[in-house]
C-alpha atoms as a PDB file:
ATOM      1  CA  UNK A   1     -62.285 115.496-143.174  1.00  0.00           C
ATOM      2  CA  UNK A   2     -61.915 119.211-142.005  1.00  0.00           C
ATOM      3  CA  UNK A   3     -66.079 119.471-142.253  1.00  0.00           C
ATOM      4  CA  UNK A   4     -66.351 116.407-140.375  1.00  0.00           C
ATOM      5  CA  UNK A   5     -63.732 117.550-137.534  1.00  0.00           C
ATOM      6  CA  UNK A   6     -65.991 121.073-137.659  1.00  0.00           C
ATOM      7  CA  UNK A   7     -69.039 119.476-137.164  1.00  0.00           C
ATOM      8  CA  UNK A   8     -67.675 117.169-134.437  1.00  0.00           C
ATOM      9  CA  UNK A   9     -66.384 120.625-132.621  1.00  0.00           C
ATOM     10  CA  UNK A  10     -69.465 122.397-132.581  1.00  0.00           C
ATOM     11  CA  UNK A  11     -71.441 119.720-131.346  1.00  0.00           C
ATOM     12  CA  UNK A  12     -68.905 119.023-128.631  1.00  0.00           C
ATOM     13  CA  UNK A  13     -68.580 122.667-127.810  1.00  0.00           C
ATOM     14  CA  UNK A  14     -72.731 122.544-127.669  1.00  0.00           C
ATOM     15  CA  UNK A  15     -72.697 119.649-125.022  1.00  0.00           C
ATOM     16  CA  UNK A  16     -69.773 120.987-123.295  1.00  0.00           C
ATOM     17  CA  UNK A  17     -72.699 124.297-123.091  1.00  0.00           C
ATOM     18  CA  UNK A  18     -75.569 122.591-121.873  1.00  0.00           C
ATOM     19  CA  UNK A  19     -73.622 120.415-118.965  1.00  0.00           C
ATOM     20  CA  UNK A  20     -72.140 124.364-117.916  1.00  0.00           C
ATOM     21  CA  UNK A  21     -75.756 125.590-117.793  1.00  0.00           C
ATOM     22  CA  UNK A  22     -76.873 122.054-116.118  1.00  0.00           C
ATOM     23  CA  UNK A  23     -74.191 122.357-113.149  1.00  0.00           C
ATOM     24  CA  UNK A  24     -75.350 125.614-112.644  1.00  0.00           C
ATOM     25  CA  UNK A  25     -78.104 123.806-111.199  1.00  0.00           C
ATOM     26  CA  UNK A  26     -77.516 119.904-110.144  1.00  0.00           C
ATOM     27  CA  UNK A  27     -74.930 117.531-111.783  1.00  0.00           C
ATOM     28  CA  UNK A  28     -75.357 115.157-114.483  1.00  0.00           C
ATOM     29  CA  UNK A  29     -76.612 111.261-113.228  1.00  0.00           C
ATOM     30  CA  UNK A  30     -74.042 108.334-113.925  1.00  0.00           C
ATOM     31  CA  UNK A  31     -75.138 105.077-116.402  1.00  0.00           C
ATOM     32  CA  UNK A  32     -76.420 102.851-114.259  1.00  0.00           C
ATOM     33  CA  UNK A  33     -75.601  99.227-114.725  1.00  0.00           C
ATOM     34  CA  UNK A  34     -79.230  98.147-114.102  1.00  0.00           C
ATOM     35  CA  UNK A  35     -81.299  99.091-116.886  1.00  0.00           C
ATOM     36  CA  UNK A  36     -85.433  99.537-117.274  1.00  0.00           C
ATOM     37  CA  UNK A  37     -86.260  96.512-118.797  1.00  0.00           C
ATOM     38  CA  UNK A  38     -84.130  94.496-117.634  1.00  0.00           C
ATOM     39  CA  UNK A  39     -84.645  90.408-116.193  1.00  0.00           C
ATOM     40  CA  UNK A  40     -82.546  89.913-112.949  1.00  0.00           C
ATOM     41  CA  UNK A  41     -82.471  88.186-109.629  1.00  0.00           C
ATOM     42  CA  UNK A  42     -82.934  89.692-106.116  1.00  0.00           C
ATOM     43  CA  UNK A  43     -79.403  89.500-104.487  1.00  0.00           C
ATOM     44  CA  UNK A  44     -81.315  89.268-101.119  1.00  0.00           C
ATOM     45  CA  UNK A  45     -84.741  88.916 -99.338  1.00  0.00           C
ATOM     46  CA  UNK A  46     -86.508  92.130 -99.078  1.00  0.00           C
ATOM     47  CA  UNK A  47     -89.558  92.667 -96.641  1.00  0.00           C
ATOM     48  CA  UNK A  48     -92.518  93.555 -98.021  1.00  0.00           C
ATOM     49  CA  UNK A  49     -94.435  96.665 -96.237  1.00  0.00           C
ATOM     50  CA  UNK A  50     -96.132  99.192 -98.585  1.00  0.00           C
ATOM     51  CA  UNK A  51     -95.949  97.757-101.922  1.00  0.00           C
ATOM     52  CA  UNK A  52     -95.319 101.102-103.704  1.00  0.00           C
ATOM     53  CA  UNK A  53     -93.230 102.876-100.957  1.00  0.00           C
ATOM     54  CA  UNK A  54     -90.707 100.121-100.036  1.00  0.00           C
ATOM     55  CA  UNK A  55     -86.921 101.855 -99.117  1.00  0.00           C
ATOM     56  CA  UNK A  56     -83.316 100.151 -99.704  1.00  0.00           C
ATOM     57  CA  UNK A  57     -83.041 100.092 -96.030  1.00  0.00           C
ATOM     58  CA  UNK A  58     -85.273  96.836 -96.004  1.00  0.00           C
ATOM     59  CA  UNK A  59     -86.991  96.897 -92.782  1.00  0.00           C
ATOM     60  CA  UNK A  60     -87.775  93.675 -91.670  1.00  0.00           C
ATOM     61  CA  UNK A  61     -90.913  93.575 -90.372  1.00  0.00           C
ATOM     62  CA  UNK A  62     -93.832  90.746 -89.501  1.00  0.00           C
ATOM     63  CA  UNK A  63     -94.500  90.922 -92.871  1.00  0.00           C
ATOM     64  CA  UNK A  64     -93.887  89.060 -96.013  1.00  0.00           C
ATOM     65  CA  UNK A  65     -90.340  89.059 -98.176  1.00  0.00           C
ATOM     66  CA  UNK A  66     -89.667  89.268-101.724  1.00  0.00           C
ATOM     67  CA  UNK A  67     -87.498  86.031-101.473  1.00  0.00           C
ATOM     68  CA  UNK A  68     -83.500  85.843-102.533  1.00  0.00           C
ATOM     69  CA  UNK A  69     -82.773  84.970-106.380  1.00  0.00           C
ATOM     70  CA  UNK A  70     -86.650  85.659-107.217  1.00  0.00           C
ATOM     71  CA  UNK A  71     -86.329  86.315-110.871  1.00  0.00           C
ATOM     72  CA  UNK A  72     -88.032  90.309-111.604  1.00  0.00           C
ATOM     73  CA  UNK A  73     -88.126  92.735-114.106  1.00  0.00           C
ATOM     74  CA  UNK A  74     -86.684  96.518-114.001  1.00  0.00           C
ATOM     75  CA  UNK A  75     -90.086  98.734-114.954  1.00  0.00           C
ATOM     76  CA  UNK A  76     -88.941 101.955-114.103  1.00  0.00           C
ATOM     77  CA  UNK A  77     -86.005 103.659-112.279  1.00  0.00           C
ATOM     78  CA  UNK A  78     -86.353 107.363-111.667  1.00  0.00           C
ATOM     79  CA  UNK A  79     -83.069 108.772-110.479  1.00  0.00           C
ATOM     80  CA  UNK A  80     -83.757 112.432-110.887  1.00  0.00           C
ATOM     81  CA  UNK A  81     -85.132 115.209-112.581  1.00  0.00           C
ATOM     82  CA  UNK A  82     -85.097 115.669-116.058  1.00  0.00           C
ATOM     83  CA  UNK A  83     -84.369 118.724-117.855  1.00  0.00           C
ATOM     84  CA  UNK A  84     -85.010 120.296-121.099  1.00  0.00           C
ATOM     85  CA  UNK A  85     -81.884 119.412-122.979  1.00  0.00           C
ATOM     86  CA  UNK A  86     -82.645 115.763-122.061  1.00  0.00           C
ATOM     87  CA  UNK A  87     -80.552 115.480-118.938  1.00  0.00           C
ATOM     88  CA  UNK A  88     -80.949 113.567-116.414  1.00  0.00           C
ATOM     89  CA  UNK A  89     -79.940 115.460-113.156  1.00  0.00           C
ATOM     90  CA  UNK A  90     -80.215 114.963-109.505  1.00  0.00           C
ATOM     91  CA  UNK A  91     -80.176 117.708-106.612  1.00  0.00           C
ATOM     92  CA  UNK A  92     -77.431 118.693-105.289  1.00  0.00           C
ATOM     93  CA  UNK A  93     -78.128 118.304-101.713  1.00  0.00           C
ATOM     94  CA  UNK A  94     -78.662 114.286-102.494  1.00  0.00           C
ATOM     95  CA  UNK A  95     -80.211 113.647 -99.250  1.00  0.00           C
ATOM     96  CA  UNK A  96     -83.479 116.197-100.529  1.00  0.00           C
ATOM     97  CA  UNK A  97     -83.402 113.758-103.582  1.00  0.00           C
ATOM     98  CA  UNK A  98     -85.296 110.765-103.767  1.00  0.00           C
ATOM     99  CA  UNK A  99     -84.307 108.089-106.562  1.00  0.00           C
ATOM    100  CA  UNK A 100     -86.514 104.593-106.801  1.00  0.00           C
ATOM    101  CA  UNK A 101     -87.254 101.561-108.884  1.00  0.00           C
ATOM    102  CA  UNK A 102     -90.023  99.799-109.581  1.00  0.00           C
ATOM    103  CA  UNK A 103     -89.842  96.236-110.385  1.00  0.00           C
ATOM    104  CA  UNK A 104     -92.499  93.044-111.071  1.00  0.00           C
ATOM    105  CA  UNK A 105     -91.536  89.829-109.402  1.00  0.00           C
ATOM    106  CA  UNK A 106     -91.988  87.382-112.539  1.00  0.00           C
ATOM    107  CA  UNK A 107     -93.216  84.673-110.478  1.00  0.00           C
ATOM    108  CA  UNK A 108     -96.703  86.550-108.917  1.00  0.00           C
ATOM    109  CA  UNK A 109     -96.735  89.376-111.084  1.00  0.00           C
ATOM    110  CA  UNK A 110     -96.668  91.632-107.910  1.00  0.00           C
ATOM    111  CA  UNK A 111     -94.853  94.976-108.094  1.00  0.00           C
ATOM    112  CA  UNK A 112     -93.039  97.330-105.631  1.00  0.00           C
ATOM    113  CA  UNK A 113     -91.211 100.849-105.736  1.00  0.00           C
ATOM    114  CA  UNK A 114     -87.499 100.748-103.731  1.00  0.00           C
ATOM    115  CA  UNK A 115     -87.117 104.267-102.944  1.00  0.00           C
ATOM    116  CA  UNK A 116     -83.300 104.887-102.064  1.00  0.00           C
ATOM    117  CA  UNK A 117     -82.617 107.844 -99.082  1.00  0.00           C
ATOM    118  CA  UNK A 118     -78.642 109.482 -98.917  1.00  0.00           C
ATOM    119  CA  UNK A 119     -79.496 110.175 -95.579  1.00  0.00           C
ATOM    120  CA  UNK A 120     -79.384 106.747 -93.952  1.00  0.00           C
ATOM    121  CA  UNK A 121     -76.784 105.462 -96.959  1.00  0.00           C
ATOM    122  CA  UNK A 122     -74.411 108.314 -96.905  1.00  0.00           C
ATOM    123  CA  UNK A 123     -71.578 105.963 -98.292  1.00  0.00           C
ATOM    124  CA  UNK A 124     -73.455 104.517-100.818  1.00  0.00           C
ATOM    125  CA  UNK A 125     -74.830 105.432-104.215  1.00  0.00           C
ATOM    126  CA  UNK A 126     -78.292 104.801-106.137  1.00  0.00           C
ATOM    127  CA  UNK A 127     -75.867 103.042-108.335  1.00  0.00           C
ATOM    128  CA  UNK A 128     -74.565 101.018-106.168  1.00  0.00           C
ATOM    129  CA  UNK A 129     -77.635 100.311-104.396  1.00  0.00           C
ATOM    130  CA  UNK A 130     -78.971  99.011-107.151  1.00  0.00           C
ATOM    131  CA  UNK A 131     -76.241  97.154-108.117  1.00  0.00           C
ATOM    132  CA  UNK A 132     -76.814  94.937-104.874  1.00  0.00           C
ATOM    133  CA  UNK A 133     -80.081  94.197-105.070  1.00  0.00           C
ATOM    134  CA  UNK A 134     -80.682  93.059-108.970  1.00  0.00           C
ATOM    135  CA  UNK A 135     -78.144  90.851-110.272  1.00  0.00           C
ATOM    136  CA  UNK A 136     -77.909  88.039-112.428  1.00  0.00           C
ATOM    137  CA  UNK A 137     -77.257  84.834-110.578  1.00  0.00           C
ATOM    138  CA  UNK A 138     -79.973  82.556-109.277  1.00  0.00           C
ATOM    139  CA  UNK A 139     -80.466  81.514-105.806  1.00  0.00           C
ATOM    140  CA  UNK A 140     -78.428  78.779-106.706  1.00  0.00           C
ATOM    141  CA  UNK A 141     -75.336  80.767-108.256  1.00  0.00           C
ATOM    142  CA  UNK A 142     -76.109  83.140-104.932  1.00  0.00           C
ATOM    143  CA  UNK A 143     -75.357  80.526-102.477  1.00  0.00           C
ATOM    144  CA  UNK A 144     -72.872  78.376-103.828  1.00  0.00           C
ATOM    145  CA  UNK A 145     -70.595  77.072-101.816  1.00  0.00           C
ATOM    146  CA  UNK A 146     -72.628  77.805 -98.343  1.00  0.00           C
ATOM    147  CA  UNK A 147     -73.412  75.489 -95.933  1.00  0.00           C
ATOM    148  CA  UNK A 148     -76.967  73.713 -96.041  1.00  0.00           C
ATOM    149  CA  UNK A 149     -78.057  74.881 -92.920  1.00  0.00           C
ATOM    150  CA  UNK A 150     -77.719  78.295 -94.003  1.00  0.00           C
ATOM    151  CA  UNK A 151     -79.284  78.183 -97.424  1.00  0.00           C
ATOM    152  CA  UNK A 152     -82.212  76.799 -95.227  1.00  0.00           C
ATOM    153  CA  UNK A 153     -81.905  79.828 -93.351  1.00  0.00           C
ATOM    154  CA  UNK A 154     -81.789  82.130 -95.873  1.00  0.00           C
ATOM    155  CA  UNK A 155     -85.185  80.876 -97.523  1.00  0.00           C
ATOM    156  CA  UNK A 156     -86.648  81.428 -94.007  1.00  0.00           C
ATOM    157  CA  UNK A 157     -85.377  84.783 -93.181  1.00  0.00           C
ATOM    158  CA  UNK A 158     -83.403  83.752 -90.447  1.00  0.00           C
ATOM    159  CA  UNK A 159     -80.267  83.492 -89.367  1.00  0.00           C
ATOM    160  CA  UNK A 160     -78.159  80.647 -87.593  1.00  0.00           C
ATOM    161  CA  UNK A 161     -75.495  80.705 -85.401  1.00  0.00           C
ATOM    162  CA  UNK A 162     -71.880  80.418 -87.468  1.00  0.00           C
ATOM    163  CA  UNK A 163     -73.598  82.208 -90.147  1.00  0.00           C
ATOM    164  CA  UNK A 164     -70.955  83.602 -92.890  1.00  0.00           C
ATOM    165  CA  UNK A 165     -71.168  87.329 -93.434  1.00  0.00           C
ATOM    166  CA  UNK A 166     -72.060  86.644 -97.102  1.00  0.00           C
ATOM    167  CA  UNK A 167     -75.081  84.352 -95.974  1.00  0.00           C
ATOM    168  CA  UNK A 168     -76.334  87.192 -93.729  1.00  0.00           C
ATOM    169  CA  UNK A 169     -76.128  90.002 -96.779  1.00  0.00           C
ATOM    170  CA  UNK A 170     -78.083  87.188 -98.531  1.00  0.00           C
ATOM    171  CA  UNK A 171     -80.229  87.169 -95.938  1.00  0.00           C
ATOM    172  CA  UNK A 172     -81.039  90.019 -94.530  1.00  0.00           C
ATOM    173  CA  UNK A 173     -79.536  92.480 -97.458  1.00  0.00           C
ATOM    174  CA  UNK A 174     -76.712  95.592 -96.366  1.00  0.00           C
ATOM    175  CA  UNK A 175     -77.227  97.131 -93.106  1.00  0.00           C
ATOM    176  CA  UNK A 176     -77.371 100.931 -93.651  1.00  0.00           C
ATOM    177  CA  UNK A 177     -74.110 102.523 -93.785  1.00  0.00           C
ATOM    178  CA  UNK A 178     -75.719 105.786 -91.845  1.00  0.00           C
ATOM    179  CA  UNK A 179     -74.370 103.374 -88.821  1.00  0.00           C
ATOM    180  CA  UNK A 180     -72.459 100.471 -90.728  1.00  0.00           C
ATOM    181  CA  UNK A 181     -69.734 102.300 -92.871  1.00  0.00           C
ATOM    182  CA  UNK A 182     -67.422  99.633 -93.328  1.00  0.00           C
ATOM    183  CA  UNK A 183     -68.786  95.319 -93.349  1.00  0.00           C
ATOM    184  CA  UNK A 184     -65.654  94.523 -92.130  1.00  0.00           C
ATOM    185  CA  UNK A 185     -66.434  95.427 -88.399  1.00  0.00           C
ATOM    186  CA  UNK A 186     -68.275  92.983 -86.235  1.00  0.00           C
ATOM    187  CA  UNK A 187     -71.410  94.604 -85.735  1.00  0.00           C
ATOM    188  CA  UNK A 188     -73.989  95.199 -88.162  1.00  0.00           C
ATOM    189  CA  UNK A 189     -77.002  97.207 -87.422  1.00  0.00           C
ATOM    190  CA  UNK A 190     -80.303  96.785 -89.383  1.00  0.00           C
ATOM    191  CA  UNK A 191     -83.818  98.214 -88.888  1.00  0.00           C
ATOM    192  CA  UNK A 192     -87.382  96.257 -88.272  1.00  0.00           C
ATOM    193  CA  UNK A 193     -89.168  99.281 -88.383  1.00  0.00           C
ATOM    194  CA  UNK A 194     -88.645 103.345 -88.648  1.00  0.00           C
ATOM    195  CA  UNK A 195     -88.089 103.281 -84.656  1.00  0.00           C
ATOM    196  CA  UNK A 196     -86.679  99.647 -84.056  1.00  0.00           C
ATOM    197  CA  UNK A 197     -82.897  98.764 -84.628  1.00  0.00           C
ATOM    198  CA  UNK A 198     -81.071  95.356 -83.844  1.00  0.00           C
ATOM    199  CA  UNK A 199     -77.319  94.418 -84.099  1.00  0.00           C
ATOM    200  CA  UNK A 200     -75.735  90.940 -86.037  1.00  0.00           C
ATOM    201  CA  UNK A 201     -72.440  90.816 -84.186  1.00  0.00           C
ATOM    202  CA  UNK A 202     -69.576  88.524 -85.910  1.00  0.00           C
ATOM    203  CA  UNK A 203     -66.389  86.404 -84.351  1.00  0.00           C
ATOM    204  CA  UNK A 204     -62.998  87.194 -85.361  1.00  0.00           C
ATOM    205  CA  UNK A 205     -63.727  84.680 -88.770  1.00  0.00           C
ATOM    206  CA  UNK A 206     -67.049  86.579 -89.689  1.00  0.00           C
ATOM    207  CA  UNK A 207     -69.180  84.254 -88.464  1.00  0.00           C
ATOM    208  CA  UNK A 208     -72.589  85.061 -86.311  1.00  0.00           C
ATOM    209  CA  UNK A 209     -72.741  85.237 -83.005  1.00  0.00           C
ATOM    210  CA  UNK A 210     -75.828  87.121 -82.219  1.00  0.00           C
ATOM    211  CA  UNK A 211     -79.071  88.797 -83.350  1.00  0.00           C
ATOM    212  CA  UNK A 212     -80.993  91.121 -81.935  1.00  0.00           C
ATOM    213  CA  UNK A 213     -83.761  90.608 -83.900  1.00  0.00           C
ATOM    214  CA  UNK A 214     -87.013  90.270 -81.935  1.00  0.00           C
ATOM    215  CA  UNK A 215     -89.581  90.259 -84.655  1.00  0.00           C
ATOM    216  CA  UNK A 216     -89.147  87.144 -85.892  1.00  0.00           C
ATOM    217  CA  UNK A 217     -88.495  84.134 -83.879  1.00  0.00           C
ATOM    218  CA  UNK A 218     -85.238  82.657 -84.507  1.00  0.00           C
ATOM    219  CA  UNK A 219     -86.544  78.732 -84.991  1.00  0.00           C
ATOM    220  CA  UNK A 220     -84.109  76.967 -87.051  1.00  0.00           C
ATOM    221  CA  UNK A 221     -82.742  73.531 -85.191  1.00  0.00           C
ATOM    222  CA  UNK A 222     -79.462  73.878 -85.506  1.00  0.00           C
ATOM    223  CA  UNK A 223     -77.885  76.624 -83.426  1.00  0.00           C
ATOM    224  CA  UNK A 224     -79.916  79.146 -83.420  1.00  0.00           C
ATOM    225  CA  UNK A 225     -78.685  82.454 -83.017  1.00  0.00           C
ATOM    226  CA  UNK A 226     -79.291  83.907 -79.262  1.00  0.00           C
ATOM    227  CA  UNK A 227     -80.490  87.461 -78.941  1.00  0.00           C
ATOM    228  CA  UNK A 228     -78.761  90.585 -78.077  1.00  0.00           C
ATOM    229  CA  UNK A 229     -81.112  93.784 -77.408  1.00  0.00           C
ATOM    230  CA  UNK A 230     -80.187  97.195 -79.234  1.00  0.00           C
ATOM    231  CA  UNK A 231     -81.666 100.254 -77.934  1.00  0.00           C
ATOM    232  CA  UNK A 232     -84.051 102.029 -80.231  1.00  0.00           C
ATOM    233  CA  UNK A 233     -82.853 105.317 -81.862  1.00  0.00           C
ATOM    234  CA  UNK A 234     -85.425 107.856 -82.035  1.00  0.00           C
ATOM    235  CA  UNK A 235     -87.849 108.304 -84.882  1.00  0.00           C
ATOM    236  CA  UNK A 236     -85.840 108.663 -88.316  1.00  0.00           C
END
């Protein structure tokens, strides 16, 4: 037993070594819950603009999206550098760093790269990032309990008027919390495009108000959202 308690010291004191000489120079990564390899659903639509250069803050563009609950494989997720002893580490000025995944929607075989960028989600991890975006339920598991017209909404991109705030995450994913910290306030800001911001605003019950959305055309029948302009920041 002694031996055994030996060994078990020396290799402790060894680890207890190499993550010294590895702070000396960025910090260890955190297990992610999402694992290479695994099968899980998009929690939200995400707009397809460069397939290998795609970013967590989801601009929504006149392009394509990678719809809600579409069932994809993890193929890679590089969250930092590697070092010789075999850990992985990560800057310590995070917003230098870069982490992504890659991932293969099942259905067309197609695959992307979601780079992740501390600048614009200074509240939020790569962790939980990713913990967002791939999950396990279905489109049907993600919108139980919603209303019709907004699961219609959601497979459209859209949003409706009276739209919950968990419909619009569904929809339209988490606005950046460079300028939304908290969801509980009742504006959300989102991006089309590098230079092109637009607010959701919400009633006192969470519901939506208004979008200021110009790309796409808010066409839905029933109450459609009415548009409220956001200035453009300059370029990010």
């Amino acid at each position: 037993i002694y031996q055994g308690q030996h060994d078990m010291d020396k290799l402790s004191a060894r680890f207890f070594t190499l993550l010294l000489f590895a702070g000396s120079i960025a910090f260890a990564m955190p297990t992610f819950a999402v694992q290479k390899g695994d099968v899980l659903y998009t929690a939200y639509n995400i707009w397809q603009l460069n397939a290998r250069n795609m970013a967590f803050i989801n601009y929504k563009f006149k392009t394509p999206f990678i719809p809600a609950g579409s069932r994809v494989r993890i193929d890679e997720i590089e969250s930092g550098e590697t070092n010789s002893a075999g850990f992985t580490l990560i800057q310590q000025d995070s917003s230098q760093s870069t982490p992504e995944v890659t991932f293969t929607v099942l259905d067309t075989g197609s695959t992307f790269t979601l780079k992740f960028n501390k600048k614009y989600q200074p509240a939020t991890t790569f962790a939980q990032a990713m913990e967002r975006t791939f999950v396990k339920e279905d489109f049907d598991a993600l919108t139980a309990g919603l209303q019709a017209e907004e699961i219609a909404a959601i497979r459209k991109g859209m949003l409706v008027r009276g739209m919950s705030k968990r419909a619009v995450l569904i929809c339209y994913g988490y606005p950046p919390s460079h300028h939304t910290a908290s969801l509980d306030g009742s504006k959300w800001l989102y991006w089309a495009s590098r230079n092109g911001r637009f607010a959701v605003t919400f009633d006192p019950e969470g519901r939506a108000t208004s979008n200021g959305h110009k790309v796409h055309s808010l066409l839905f029948d029933v109450n459609p959202v009415p548009t409220e302009a956001e200035p453009a920041p300059a370029a990010q």
